[in-house]
Structures are given as structure tokens and as C-alpha cells.
C-alpha atoms as a PDB file:
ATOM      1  CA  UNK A   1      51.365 163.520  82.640  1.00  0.00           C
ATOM      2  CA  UNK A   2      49.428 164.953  80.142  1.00  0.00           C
ATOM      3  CA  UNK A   3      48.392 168.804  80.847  1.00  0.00           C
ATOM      4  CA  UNK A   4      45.557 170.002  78.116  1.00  0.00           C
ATOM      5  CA  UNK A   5      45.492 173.504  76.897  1.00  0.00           C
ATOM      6  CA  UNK A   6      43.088 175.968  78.146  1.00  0.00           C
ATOM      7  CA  UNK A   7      41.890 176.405  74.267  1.00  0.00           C
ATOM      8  CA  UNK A   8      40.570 172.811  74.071  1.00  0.00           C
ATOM      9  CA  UNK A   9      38.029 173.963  76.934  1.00  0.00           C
ATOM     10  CA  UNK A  10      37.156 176.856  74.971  1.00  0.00           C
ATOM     11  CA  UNK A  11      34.546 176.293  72.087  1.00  0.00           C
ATOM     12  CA  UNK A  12      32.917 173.189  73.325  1.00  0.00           C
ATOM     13  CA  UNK A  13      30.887 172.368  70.625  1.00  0.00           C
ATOM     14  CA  UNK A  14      28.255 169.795  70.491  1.00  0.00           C
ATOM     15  CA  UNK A  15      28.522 166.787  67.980  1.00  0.00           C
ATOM     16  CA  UNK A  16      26.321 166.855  65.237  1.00  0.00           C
ATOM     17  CA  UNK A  17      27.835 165.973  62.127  1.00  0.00           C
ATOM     18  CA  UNK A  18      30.535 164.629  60.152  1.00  0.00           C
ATOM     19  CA  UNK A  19      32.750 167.451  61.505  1.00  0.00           C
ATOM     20  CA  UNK A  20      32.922 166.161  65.155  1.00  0.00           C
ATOM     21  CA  UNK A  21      35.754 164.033  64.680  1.00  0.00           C
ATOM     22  CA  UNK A  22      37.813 166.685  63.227  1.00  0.00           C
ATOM     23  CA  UNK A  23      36.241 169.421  65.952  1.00  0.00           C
ATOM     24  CA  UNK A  24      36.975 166.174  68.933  1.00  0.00           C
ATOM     25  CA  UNK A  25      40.478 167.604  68.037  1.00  0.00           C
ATOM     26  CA  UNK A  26      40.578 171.086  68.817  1.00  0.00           C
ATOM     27  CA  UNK A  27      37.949 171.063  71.653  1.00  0.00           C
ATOM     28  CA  UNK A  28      35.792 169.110  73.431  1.00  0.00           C
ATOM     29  CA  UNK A  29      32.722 167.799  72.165  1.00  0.00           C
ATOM     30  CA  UNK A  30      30.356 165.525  73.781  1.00  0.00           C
ATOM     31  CA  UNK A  31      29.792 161.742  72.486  1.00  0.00           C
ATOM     32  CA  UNK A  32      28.155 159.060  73.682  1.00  0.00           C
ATOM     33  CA  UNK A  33      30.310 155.942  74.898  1.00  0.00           C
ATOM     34  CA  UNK A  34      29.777 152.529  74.137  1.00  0.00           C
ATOM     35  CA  UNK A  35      31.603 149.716  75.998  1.00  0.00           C
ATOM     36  CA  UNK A  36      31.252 146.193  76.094  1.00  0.00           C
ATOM     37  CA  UNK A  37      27.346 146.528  75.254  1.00  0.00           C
ATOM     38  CA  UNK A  38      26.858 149.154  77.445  1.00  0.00           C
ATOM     39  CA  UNK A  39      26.147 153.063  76.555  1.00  0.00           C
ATOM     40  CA  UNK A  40      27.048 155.759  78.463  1.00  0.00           C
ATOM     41  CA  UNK A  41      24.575 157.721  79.081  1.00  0.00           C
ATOM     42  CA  UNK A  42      21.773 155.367  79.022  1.00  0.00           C
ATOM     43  CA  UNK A  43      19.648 156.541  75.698  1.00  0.00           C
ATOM     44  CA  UNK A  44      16.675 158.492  76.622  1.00  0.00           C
ATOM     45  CA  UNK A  45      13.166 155.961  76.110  1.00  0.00           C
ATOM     46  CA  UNK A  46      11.945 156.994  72.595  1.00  0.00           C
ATOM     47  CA  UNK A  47       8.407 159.323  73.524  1.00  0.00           C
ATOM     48  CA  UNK A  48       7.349 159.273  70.245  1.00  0.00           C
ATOM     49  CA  UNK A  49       4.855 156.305  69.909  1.00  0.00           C
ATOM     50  CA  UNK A  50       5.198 155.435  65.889  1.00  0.00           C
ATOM     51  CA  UNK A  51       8.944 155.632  66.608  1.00  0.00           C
ATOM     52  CA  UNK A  52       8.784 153.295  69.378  1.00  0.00           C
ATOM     53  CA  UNK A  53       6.497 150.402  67.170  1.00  0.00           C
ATOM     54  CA  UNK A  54       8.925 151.228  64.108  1.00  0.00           C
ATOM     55  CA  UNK A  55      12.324 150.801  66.273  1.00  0.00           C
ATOM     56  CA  UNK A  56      13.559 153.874  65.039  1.00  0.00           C
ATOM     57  CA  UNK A  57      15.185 156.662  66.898  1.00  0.00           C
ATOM     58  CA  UNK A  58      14.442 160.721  66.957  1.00  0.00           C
ATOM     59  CA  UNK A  59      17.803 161.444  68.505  1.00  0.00           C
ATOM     60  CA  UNK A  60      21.269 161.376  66.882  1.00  0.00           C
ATOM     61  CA  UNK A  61      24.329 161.307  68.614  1.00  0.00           C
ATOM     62  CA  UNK A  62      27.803 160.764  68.462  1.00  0.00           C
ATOM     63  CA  UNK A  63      29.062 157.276  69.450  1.00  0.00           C
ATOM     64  CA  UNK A  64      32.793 156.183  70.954  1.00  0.00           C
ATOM     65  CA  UNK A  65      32.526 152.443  70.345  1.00  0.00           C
ATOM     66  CA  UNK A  66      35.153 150.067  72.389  1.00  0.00           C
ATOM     67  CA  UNK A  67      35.646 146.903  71.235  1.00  0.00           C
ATOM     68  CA  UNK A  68      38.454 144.386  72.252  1.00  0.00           C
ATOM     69  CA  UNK A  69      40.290 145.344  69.007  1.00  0.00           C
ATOM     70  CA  UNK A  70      39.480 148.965  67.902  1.00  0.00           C
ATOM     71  CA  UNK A  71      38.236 152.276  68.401  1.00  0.00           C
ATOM     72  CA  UNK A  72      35.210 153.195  66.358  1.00  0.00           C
ATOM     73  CA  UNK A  73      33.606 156.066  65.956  1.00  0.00           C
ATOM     74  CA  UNK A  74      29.831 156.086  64.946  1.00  0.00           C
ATOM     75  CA  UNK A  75      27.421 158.531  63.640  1.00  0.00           C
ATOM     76  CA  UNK A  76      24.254 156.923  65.253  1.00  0.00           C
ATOM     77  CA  UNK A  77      21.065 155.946  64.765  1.00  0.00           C
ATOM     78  CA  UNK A  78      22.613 155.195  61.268  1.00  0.00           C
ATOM     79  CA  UNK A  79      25.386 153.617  62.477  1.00  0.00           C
ATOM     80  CA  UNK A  80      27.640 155.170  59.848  1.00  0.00           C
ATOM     81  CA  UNK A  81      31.005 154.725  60.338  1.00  0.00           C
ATOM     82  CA  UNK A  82      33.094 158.055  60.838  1.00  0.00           C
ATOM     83  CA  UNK A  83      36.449 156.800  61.868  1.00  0.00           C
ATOM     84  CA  UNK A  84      38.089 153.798  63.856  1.00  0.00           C
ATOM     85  CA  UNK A  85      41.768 153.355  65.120  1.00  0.00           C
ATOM     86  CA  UNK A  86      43.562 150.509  66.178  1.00  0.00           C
ATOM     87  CA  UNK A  87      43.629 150.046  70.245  1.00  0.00           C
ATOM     88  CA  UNK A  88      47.562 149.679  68.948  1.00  0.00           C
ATOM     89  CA  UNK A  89      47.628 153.324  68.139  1.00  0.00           C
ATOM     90  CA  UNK A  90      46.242 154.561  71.266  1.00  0.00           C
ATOM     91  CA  UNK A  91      49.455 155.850  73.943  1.00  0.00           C
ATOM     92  CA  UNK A  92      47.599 156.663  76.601  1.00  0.00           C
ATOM     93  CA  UNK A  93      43.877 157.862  77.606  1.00  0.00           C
ATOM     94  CA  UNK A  94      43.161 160.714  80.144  1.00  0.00           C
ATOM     95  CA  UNK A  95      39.885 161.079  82.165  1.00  0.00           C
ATOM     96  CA  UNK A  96      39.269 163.528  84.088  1.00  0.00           C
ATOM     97  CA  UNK A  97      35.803 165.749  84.788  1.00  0.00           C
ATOM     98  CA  UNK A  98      34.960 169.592  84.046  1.00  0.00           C
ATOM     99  CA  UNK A  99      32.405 172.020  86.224  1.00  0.00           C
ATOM    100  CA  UNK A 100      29.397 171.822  84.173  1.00  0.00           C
ATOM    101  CA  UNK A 101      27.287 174.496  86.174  1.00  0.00           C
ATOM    102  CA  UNK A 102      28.608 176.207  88.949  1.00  0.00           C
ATOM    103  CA  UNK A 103      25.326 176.429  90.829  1.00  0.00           C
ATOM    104  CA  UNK A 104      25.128 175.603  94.665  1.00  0.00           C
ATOM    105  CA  UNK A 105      21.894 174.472  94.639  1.00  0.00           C
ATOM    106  CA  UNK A 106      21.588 172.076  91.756  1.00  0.00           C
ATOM    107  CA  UNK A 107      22.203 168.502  92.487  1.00  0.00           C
ATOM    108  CA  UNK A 108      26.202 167.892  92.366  1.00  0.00           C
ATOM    109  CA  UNK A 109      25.509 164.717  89.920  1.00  0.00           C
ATOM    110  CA  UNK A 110      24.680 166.992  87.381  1.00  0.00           C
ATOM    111  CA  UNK A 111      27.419 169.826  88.152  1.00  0.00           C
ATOM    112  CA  UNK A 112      30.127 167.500  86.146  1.00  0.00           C
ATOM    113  CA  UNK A 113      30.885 166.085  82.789  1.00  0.00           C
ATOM    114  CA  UNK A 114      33.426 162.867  82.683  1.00  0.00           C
ATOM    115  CA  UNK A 115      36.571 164.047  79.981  1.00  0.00           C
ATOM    116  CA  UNK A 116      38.289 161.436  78.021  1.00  0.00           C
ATOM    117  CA  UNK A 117      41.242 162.687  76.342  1.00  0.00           C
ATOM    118  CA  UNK A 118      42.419 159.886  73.663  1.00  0.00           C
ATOM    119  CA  UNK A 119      46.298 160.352  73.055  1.00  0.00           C
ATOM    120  CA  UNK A 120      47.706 159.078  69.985  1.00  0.00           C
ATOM    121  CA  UNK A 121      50.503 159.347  67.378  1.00  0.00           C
ATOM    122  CA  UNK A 122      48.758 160.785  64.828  1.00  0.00           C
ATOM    123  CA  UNK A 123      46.469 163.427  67.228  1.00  0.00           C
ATOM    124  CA  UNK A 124      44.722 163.672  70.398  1.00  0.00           C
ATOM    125  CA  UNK A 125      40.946 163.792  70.779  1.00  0.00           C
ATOM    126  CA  UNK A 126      38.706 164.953  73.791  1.00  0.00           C
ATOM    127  CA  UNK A 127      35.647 163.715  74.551  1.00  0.00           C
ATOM    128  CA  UNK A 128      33.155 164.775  77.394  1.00  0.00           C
ATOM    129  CA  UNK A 129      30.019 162.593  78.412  1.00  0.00           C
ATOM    130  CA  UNK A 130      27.418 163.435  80.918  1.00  0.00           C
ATOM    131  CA  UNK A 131      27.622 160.402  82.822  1.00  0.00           C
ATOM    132  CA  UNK A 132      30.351 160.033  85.231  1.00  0.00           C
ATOM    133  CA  UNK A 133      30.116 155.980  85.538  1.00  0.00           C
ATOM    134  CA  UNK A 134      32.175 156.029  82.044  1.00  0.00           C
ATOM    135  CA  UNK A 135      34.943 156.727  83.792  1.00  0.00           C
ATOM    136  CA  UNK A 136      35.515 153.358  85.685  1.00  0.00           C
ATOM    137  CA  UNK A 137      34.273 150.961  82.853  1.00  0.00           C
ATOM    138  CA  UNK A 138      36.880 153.021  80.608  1.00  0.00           C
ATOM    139  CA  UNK A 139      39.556 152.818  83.301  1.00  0.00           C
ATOM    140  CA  UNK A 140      38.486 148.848  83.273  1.00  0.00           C
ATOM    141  CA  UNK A 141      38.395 148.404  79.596  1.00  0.00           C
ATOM    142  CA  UNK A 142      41.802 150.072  79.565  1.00  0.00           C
ATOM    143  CA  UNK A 143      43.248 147.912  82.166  1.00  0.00           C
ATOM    144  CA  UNK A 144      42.539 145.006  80.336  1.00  0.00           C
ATOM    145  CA  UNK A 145      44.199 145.981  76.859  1.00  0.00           C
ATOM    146  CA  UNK A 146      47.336 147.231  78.356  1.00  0.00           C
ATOM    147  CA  UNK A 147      46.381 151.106  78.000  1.00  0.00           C
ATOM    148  CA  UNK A 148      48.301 153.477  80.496  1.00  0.00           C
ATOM    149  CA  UNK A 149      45.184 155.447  81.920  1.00  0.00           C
ATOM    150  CA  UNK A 150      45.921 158.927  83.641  1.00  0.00           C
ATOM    151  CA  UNK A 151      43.810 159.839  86.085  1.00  0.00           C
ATOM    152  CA  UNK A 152      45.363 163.526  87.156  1.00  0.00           C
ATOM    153  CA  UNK A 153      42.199 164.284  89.386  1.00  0.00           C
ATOM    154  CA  UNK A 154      42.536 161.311  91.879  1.00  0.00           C
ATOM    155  CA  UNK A 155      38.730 159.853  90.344  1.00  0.00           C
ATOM    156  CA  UNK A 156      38.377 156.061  90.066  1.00  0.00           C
ATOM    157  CA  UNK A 157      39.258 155.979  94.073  1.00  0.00           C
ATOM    158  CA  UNK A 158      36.977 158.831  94.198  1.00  0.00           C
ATOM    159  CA  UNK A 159      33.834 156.783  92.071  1.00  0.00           C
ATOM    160  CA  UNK A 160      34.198 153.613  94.131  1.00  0.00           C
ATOM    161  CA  UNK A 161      31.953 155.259  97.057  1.00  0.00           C
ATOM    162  CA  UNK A 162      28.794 156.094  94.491  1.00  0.00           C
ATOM    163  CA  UNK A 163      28.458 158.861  92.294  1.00  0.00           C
ATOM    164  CA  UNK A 164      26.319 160.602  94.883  1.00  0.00           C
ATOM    165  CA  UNK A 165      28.552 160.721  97.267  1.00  0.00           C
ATOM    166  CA  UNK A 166      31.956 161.361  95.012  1.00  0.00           C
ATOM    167  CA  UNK A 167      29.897 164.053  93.325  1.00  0.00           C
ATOM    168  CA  UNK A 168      29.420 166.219  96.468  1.00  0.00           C
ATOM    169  CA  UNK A 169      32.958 165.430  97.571  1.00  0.00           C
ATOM    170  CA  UNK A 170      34.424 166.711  94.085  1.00  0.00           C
ATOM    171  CA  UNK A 171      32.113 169.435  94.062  1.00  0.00           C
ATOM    172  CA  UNK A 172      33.828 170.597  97.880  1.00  0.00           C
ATOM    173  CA  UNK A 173      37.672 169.695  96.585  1.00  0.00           C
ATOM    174  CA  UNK A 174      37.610 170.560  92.721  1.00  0.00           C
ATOM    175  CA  UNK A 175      39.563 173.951  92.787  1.00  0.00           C
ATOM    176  CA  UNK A 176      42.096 172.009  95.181  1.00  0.00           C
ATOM    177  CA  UNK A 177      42.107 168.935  92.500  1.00  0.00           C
ATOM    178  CA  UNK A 178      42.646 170.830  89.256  1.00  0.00           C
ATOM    179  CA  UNK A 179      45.147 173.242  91.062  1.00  0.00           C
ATOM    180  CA  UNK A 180      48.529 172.752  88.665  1.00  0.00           C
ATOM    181  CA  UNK A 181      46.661 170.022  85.775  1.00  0.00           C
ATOM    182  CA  UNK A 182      45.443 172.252  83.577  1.00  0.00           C
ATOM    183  CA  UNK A 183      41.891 172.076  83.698  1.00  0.00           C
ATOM    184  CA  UNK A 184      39.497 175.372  84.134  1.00  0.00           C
ATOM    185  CA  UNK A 185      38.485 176.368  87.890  1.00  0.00           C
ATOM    186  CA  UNK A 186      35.126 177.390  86.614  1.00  0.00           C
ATOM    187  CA  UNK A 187      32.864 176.201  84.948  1.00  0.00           C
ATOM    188  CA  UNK A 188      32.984 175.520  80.899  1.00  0.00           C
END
């Protein structure tokens, strides 16, 4: 199993440029997934009007894109191509979730970000994303390409239930999960 190093939760950084490949390897950094068609999270409904008629977008993001033969990442709206590896390439792929806020009161669904740590031969790369319904379509995606998934916090049995329901369950049981894995007890 895979154990990541406290300093990979240290400096999470959020992706902005042309840097957050190169920063997706020393620490976390938050992208967007895309998978089969489908983006995790959802993108937020455009609130600017002449953006809306024009089909243009105010917010840029980072984009993992998963397609039945590579691994692409994207600098979107633009689409601009940062990076892509071969699914070949990939060893295995770690998900996992971090404390996001440690707050009582706030709504467990929004305590958590979903970490996907890409292992390869030529580097490792760890990705967070605030929606925790990546986690099964990756674990799905994986499945079907023949790429060994770790899943050191016990999750996809976890998700099946509902994310409202998993959420206040990991939210009870996360010191006990991430007891001996390496993630952070507290929040990042």
C-alpha cells in the first residue's frame, strides 16, 4: 500500500497555471475531473449574462481528463493541453479523502475533499476534488482498464449508501480510518 508523506498535505496550493502539474507533484492541488463526459464537480451555471449568450466561461480550472486510452491534463476553458500519459504508465491510483473543515456544525458533505493519488514510473501526482462522487466513477473507470485502485480508507463500500449518509459516518470514524495510512488527523 501506498503511504503519502505528511509534506504532500502541507502547501496545498490551488491550480491556477501552467505550474500545477509540476506543483500536483509535491502537494496537493485541486482539479477538476472529467470522466466519461461527466465533470466532477458539476461547473457552477455561468451568472454573467453576456457570458452565458457568448458560451464562454469566467472560471478557469484545472481539468483531469479520462479517456479509454490516456490521461490528459487540461488547462480549461481553453482547453490547452498541459500534459497527458498513457493509461499504460499508470501503476496504481489511490483515493482516499482529507478533513476539509473541522467544524461540528457545518454540513459533513462539505467537511471532505476526495484525494486521488496517480502512481507512476516516472512520478506520482495528487489530486483533491470537492466532490466525493469522483471517487466511485474513478474506482469504475479503473476497474475497467485493469488499474489496481487502493482504497486505504475502506470508501467505495462506504459511498454505496449516499454521500449523506457516508459523509456523517466518515466524519464519526475518520481518526479511527486514517490511524496507521498516513493521512493528517486534522484538518488540511
Amino acid at each position: 500500500m501506498f503511504k503519502p508523506t505528511a509534506s504532500i498535505f502541507k502547501n496545498h496550493q490551488i491550480a491556477g497555471h501552467y505550474r500545477a502539474i509540476d506543483r500536483a507533484q509535491k502537494c496537493i492541488v485541486p482539479f477538476h475531473f472529467e470522466i466519461q463526459g461527466r465533470e466532477y464537480p458539476e461547473p457552477a451555471r455561468e451568472s454573467n449574462w453576456l457570458r452565458r449568450l457568448s458560451g464562454t466561461r469566467s472560471e478557469r480550472h484545472a481539468v483531469v481528463e479520462l479517456t479509454p486510452s490516456k490521461v490528459m491534463i487540461l488547462w480549461s476553458p481553453e482547453q490547452r493541453n498541459l500534459g497527458e500519459m498513457p493509461l499504460s504508465q499508470i501503476r496504481c491510483i489511490q483515493i482516499g479523502a482529507i478533513r476539509w473543515h473541522a467544524t461540528e456544525g457545518l454540513d459533513p458533505r462539505h467537511a471532505f475533499r476526495a484525494t486521488i493519488f496517480v502512481l507512476t514510473d516516472a512520478g506520482n501526482f495528487y489530486f483533491a476534488n470537492s466532490d466525493m462522487e469522483v471517487l466511485p466513477a474513478i474506482f469504475k473507470f479503473a476497474h475497467q482498464h485493469g488499474i489496481a485502485v487502493e482504497d486505504p480508507l475502506h470508501l467505495i463500500p462506504l459511498l454505496k449508501v449516499g454521500w449523506h449518509v457516508a459523509a456523517k459516518t466518515l466524519h464519526a470514524t475518520y481518526k479511527e480510518l486514517v490511524a496507521h495510512t498516513g493521512y493528517p488527523e486534522g484538518k488540511v
